[in-house]
N, C-alpha and C. Protein backbone atom coordinates (compact mmCIF):
# COMPACT_ATOMS: atom_id res chain seq x y z
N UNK A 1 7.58 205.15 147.19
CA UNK A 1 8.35 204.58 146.11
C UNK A 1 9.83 204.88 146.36
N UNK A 2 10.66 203.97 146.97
CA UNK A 2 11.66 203.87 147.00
C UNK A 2 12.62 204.47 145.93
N UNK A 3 13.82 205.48 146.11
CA UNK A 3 14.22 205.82 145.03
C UNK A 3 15.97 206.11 145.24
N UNK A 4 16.52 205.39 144.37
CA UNK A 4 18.32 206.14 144.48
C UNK A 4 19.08 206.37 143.33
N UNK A 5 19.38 207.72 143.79
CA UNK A 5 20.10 208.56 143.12
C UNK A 5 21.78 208.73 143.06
N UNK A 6 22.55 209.29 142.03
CA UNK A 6 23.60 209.52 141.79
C UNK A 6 23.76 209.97 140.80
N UNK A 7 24.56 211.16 141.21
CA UNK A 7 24.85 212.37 139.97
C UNK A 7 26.05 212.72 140.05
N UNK A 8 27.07 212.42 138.63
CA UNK A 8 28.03 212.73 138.16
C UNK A 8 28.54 213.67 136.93
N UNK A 9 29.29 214.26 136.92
CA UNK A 9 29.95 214.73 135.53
C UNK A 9 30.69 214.08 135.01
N UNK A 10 30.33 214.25 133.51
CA UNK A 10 31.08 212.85 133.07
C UNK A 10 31.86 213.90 131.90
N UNK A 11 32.66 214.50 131.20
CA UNK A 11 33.37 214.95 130.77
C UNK A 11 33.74 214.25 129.22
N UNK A 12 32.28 214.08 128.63
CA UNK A 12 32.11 213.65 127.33
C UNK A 12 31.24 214.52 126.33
N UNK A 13 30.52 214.46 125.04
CA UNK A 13 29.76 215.03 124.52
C UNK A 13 28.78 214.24 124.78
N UNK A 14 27.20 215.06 124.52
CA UNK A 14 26.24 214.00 124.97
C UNK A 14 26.14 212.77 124.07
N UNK A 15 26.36 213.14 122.47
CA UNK A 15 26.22 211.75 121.96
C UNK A 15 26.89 210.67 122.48
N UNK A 16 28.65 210.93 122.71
CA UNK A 16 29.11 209.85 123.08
C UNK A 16 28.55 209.34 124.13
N UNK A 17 28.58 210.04 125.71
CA UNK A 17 27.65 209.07 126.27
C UNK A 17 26.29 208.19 126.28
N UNK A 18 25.02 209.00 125.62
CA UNK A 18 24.51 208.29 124.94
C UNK A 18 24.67 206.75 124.20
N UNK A 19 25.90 207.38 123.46
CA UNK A 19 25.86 205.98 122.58
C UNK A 19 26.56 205.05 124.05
N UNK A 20 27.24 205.50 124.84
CA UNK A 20 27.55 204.26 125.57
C UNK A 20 26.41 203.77 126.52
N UNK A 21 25.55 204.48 126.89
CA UNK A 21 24.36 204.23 127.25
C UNK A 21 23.32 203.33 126.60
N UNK A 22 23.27 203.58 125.54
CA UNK A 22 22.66 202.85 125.02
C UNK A 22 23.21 201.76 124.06
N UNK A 23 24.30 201.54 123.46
CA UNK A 23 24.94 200.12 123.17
C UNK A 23 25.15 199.10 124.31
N UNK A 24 23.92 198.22 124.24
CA UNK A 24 24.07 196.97 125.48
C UNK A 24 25.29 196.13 125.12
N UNK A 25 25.76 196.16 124.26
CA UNK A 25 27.08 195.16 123.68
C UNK A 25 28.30 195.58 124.45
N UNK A 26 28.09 196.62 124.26
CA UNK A 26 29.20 197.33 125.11
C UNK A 26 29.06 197.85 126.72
N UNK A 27 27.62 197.55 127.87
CA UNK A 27 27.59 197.48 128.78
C UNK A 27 28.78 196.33 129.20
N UNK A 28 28.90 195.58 128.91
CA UNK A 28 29.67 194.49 129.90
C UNK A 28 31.11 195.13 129.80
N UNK A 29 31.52 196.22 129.39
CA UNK A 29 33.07 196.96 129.16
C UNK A 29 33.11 198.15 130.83
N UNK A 30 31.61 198.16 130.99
CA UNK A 30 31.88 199.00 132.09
C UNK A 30 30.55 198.59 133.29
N UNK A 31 30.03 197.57 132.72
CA UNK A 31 28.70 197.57 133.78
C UNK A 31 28.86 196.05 133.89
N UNK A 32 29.82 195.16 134.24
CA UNK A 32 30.28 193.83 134.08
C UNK A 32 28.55 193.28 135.32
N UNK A 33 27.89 193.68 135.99
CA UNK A 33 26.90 192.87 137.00
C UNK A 33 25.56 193.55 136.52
N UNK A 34 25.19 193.81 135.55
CA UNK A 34 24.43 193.88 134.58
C UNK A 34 24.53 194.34 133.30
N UNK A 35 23.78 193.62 132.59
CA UNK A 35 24.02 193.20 131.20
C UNK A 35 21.97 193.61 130.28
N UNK A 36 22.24 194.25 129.19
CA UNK A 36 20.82 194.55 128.83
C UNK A 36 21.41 193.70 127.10
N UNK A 37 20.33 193.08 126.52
CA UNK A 37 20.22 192.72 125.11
C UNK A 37 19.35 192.90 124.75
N UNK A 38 19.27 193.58 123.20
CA UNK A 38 18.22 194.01 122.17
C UNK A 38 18.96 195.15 121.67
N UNK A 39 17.54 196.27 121.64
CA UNK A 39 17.68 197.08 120.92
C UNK A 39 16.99 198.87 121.62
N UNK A 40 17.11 199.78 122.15
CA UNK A 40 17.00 200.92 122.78
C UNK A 40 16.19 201.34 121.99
N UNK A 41 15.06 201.04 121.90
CA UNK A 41 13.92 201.23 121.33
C UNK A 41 12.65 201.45 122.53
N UNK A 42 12.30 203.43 122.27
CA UNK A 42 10.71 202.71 123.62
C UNK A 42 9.72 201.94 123.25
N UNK A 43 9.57 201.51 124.18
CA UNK A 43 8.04 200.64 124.24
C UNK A 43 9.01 199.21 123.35
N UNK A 44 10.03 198.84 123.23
CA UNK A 44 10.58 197.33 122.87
C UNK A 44 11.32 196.30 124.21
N UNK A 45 11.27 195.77 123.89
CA UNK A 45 11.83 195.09 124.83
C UNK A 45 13.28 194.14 124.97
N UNK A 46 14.32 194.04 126.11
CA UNK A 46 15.24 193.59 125.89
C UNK A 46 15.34 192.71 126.46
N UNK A 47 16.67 191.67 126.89
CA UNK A 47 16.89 191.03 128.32
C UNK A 47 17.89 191.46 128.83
N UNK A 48 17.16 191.33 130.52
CA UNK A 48 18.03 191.83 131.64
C UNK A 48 18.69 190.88 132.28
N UNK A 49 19.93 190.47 132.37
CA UNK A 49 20.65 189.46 133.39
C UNK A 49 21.38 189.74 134.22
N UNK A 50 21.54 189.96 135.20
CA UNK A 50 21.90 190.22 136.35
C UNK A 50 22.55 188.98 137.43
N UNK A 51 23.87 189.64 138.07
CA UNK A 51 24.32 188.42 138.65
C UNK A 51 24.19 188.77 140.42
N UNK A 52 23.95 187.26 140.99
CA UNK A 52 23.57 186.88 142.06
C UNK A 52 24.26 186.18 142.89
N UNK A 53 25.70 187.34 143.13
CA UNK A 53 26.53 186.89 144.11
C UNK A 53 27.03 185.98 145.25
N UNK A 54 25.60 186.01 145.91
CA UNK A 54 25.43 184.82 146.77
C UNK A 54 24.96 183.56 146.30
N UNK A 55 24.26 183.59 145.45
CA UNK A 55 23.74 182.05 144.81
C UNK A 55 25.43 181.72 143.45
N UNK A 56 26.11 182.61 143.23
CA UNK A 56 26.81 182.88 142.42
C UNK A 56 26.75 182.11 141.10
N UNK A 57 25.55 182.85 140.92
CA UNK A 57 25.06 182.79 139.17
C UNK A 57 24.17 183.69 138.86
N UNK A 58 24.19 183.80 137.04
CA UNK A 58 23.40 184.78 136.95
C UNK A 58 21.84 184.61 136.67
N UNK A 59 21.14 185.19 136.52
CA UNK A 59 19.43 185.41 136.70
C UNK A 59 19.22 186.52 135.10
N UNK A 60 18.24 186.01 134.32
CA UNK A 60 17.65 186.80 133.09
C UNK A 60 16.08 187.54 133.54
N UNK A 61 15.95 188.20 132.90
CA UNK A 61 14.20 188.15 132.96
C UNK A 61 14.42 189.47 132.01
N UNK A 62 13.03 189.40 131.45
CA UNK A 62 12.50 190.70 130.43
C UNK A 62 12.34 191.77 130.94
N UNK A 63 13.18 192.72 130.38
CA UNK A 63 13.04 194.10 130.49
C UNK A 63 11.79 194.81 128.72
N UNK A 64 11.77 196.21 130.01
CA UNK A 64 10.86 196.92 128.70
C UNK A 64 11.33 198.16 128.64
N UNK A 65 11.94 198.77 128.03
CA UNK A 65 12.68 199.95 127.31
C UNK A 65 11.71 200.97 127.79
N UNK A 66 11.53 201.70 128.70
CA UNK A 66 10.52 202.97 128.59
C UNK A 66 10.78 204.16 128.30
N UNK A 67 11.91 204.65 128.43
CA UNK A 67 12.18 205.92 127.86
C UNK A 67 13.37 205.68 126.42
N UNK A 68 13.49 206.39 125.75
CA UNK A 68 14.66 206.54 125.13
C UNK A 68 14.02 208.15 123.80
N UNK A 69 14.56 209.06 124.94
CA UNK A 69 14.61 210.21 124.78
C UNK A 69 16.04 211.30 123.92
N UNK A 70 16.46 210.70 122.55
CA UNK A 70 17.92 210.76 122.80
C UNK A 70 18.25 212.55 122.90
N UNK A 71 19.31 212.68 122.64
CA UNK A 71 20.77 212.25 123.88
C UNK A 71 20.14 212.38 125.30
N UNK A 72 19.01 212.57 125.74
CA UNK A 72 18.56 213.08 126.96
C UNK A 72 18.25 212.09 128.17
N UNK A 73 17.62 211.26 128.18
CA UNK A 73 17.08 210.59 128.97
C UNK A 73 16.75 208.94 128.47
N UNK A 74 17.44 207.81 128.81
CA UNK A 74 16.91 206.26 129.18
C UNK A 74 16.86 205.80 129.77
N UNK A 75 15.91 204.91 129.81
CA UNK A 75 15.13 203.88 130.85
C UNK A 75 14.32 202.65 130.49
N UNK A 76 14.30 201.89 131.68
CA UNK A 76 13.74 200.57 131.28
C UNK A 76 13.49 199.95 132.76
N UNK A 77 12.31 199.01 132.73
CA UNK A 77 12.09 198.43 133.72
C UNK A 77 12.01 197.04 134.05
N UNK A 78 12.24 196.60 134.59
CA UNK A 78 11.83 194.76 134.89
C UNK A 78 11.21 194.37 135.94
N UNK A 79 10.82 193.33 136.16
CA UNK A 79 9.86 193.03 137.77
C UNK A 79 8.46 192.74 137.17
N UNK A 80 7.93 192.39 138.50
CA UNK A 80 6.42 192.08 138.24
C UNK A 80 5.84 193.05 139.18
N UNK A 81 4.41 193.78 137.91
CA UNK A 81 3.95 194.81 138.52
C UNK A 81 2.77 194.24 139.72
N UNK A 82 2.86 195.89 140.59
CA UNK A 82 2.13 195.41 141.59
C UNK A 82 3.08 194.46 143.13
N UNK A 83 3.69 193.78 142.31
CA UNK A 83 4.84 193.35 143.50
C UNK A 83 6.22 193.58 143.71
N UNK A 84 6.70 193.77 142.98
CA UNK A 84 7.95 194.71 142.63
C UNK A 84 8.30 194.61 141.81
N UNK A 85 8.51 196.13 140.98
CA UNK A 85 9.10 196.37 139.69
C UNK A 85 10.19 197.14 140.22
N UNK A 86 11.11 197.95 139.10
CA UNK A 86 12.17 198.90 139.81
C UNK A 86 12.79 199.06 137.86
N UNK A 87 12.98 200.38 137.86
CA UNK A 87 13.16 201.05 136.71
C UNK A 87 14.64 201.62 137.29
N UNK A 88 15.66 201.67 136.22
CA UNK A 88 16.87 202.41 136.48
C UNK A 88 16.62 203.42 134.70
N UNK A 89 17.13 204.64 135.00
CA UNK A 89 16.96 205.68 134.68
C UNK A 89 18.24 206.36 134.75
N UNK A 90 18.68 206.90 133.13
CA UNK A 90 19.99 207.99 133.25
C UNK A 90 19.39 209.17 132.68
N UNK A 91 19.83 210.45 132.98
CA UNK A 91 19.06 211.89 132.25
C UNK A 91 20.22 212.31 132.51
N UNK A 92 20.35 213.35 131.40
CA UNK A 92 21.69 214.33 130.82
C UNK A 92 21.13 215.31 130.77
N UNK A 93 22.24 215.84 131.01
CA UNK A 93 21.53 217.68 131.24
C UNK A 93 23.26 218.06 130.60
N UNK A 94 23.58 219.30 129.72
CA UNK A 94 24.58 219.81 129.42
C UNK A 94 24.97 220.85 131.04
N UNK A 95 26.49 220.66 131.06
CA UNK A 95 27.47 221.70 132.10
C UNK A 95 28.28 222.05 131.49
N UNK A 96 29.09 223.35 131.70
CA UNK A 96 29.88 223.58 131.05
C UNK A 96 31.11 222.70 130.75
N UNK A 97 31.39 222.22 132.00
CA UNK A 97 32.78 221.07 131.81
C UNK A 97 32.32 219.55 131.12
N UNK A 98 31.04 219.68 130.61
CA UNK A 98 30.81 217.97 130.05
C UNK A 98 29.32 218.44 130.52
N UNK A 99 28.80 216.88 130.68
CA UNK A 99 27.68 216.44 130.77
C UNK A 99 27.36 215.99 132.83
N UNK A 100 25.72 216.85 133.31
CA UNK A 100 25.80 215.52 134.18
C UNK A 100 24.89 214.80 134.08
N UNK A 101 24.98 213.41 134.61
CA UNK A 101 24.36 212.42 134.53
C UNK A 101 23.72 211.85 135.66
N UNK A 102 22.14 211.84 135.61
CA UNK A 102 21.61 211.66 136.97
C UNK A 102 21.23 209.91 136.33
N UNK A 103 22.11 209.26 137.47
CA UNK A 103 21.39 207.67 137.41
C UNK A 103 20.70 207.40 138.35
N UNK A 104 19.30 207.11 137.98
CA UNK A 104 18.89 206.11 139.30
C UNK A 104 17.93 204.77 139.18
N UNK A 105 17.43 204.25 140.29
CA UNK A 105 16.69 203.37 140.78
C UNK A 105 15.95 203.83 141.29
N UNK A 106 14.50 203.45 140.63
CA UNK A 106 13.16 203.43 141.44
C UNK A 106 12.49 202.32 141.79
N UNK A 107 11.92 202.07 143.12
CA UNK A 107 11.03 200.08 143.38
C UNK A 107 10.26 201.06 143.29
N UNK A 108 8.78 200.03 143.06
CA UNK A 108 7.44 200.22 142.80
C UNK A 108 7.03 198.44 143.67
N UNK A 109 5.86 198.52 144.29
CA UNK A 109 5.31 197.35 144.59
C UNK A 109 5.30 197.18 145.80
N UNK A 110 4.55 195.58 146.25
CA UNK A 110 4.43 195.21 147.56
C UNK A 110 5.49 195.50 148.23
N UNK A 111 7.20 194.73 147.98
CA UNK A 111 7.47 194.35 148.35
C UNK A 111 9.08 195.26 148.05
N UNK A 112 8.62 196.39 147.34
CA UNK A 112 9.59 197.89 147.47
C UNK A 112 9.94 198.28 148.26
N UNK A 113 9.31 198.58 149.60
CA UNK A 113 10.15 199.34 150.44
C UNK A 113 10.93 198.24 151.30
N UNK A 114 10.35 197.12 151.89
CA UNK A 114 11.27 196.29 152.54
C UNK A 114 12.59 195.92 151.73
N UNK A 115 12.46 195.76 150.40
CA UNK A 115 13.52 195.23 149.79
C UNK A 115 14.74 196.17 149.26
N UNK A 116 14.23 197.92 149.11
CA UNK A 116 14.77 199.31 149.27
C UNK A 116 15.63 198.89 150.83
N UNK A 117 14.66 198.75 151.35
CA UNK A 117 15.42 198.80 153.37
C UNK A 117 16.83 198.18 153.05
N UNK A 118 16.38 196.88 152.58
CA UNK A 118 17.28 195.70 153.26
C UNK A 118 18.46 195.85 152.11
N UNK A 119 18.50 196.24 150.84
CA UNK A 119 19.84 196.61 150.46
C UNK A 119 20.17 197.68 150.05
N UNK A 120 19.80 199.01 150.52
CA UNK A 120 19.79 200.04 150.17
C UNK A 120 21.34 200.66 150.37
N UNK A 121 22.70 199.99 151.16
CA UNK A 121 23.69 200.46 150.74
C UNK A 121 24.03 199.62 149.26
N UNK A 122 24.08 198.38 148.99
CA UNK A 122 24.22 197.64 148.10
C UNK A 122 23.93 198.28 146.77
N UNK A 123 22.56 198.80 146.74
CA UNK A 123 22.13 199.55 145.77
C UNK A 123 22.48 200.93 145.35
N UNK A 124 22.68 201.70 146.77
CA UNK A 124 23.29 202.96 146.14
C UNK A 124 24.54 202.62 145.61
N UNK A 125 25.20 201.86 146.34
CA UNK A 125 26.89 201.92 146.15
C UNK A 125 27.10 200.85 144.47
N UNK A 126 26.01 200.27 143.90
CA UNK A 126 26.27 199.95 142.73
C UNK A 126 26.17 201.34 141.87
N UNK A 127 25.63 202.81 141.98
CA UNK A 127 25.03 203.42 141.37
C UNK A 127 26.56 203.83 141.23
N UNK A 128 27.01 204.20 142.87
CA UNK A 128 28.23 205.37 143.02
C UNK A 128 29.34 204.46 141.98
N UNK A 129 29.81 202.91 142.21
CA UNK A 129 30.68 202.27 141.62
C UNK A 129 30.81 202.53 139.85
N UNK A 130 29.18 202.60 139.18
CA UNK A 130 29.30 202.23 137.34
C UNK A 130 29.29 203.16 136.97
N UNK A 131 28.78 204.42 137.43
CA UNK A 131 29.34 205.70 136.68
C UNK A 131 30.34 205.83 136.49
N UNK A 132 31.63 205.79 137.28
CA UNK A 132 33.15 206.13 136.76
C UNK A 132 33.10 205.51 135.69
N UNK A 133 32.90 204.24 136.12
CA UNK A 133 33.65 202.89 135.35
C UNK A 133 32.86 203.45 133.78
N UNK A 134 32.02 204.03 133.77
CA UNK A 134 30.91 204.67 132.03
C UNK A 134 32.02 205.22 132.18
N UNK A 135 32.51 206.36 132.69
CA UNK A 135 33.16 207.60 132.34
C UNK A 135 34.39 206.76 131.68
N UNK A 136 35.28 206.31 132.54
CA UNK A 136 36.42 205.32 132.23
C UNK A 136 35.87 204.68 130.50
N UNK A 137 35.18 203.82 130.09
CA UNK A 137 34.60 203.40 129.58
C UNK A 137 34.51 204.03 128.13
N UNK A 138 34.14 205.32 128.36
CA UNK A 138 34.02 206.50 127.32
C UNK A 138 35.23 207.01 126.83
N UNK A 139 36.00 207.32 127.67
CA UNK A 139 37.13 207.90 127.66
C UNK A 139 38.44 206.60 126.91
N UNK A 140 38.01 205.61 126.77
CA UNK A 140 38.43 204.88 125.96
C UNK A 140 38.22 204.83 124.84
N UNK A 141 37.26 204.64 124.82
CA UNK A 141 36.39 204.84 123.30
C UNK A 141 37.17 205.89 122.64
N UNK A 142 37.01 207.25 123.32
CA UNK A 142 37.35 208.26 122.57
C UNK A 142 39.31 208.37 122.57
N UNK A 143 39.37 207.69 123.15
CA UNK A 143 40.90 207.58 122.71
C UNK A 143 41.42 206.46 121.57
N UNK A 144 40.99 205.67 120.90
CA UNK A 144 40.73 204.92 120.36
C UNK A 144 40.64 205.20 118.84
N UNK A 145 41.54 204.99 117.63
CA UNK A 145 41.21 205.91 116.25
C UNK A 145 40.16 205.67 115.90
N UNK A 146 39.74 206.54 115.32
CA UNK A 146 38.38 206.30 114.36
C UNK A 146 38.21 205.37 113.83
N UNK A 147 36.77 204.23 113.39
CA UNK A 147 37.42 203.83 112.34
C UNK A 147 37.21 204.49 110.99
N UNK A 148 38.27 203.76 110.04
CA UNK A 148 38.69 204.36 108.57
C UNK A 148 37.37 203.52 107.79
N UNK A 149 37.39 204.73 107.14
CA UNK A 149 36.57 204.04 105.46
C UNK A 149 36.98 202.77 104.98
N UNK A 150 36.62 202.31 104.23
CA UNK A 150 36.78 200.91 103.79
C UNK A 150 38.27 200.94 102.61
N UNK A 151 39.04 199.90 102.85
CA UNK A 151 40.12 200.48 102.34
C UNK A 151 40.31 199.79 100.86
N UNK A 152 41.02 200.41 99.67
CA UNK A 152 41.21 199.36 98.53
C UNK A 152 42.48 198.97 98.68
N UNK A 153 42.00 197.50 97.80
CA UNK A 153 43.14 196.46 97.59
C UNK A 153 44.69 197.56 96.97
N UNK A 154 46.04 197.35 96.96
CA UNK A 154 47.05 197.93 96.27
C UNK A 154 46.31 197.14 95.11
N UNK A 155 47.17 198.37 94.22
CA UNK A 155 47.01 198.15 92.68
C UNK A 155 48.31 197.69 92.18
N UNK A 156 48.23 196.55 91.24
CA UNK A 156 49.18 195.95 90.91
C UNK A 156 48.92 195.97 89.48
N UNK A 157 50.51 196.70 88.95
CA UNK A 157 50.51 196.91 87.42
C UNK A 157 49.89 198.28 86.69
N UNK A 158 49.61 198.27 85.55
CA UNK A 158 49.01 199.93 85.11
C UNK A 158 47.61 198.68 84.14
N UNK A 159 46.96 200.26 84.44
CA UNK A 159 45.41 199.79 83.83
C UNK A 159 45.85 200.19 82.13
N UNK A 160 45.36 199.86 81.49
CA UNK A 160 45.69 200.42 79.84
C UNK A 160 44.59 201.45 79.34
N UNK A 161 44.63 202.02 79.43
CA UNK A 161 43.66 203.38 79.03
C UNK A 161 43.58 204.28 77.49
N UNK A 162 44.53 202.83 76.59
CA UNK A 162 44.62 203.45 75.34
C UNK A 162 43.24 202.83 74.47
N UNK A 163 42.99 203.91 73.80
CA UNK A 163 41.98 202.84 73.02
C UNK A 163 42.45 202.02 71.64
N UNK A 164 41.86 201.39 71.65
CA UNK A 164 41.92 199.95 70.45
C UNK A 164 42.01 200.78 68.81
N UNK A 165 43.32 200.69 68.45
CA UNK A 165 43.45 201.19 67.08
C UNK A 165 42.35 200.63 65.98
């Protein structure tokens, strides 16, 4: 079973990464060549679209949420089992300077290891490329004000608070 790894420190709290982990709305801010929609729910399911450089367009198909362990560990897989599937996987572990973050890719299937072979720099080097770009990503977020409570209208004039002789 084909497998690639990459492990970074990412210099956030675990929720925040988390939440950037798991808000697909906000994948395309740092993961622009894949894209997940739904909801980070295990055992639910989302869609996966992915773009295809050489045909230069993109490709959908159903993903299935398998882990969502929070702040600790998510995952999800797509493919057809038995011929190739391939699960990408992030796990957090606390460091003293932040968080690290192990991302990877696993194939499963016929047609896993030839297809591991044949783009296996392609694939690591997407792993090494979207972590910053999360970190980057985060580090926006958190620079970014809060948002505020809901605000009231100005008050115009005085309320009358006398009572009725």
């Amino acid at each position: 079973m084909p497998t690639f790894d990459n492990v970074t420190i990412l210099r956030a709290s675990p929720l925040r990464v988390w939440s950037g982990l798991t808000d697909f709305a906000g994948h395309s801010q740092w993961k622009p060549f894949v894209q997940l929609s739904g909801a980070a729910v295990c055992g639910g399911e989302a869609t996966y679209t992915f773009r295809v450089d050489s045909l230069d367009k993109s490709m959908t198909a159903k993903a299935d949420i398998t882990c969502v362990h929070k702040p600790l560990v998510f995952a999800w897989s797509t493919g057809i089992a038995k011929l190739l599937l391939f699960e990408e996987a992030y796990a957090l572990e606390s460091e003293p300077t932040g968080m690290r973050l192990r991302h990877s890719l696993r194939f499963s299937g016929i047609l896993a290891g030839p297809l591991a072979a044949l783009m296996r720099r392609k694939l690591q080097g997407s792993l090494v490329r979207s972590d910053p770009c999360l970190e980057r990503h985060l580090r926006r977020l958190s620079a970014q004000p809060a948002a505020k409570g809901r605000t009231l209208p100005p008050r115009h004039g005085f309320r009358n608070n006398r009572r009725p002789s």
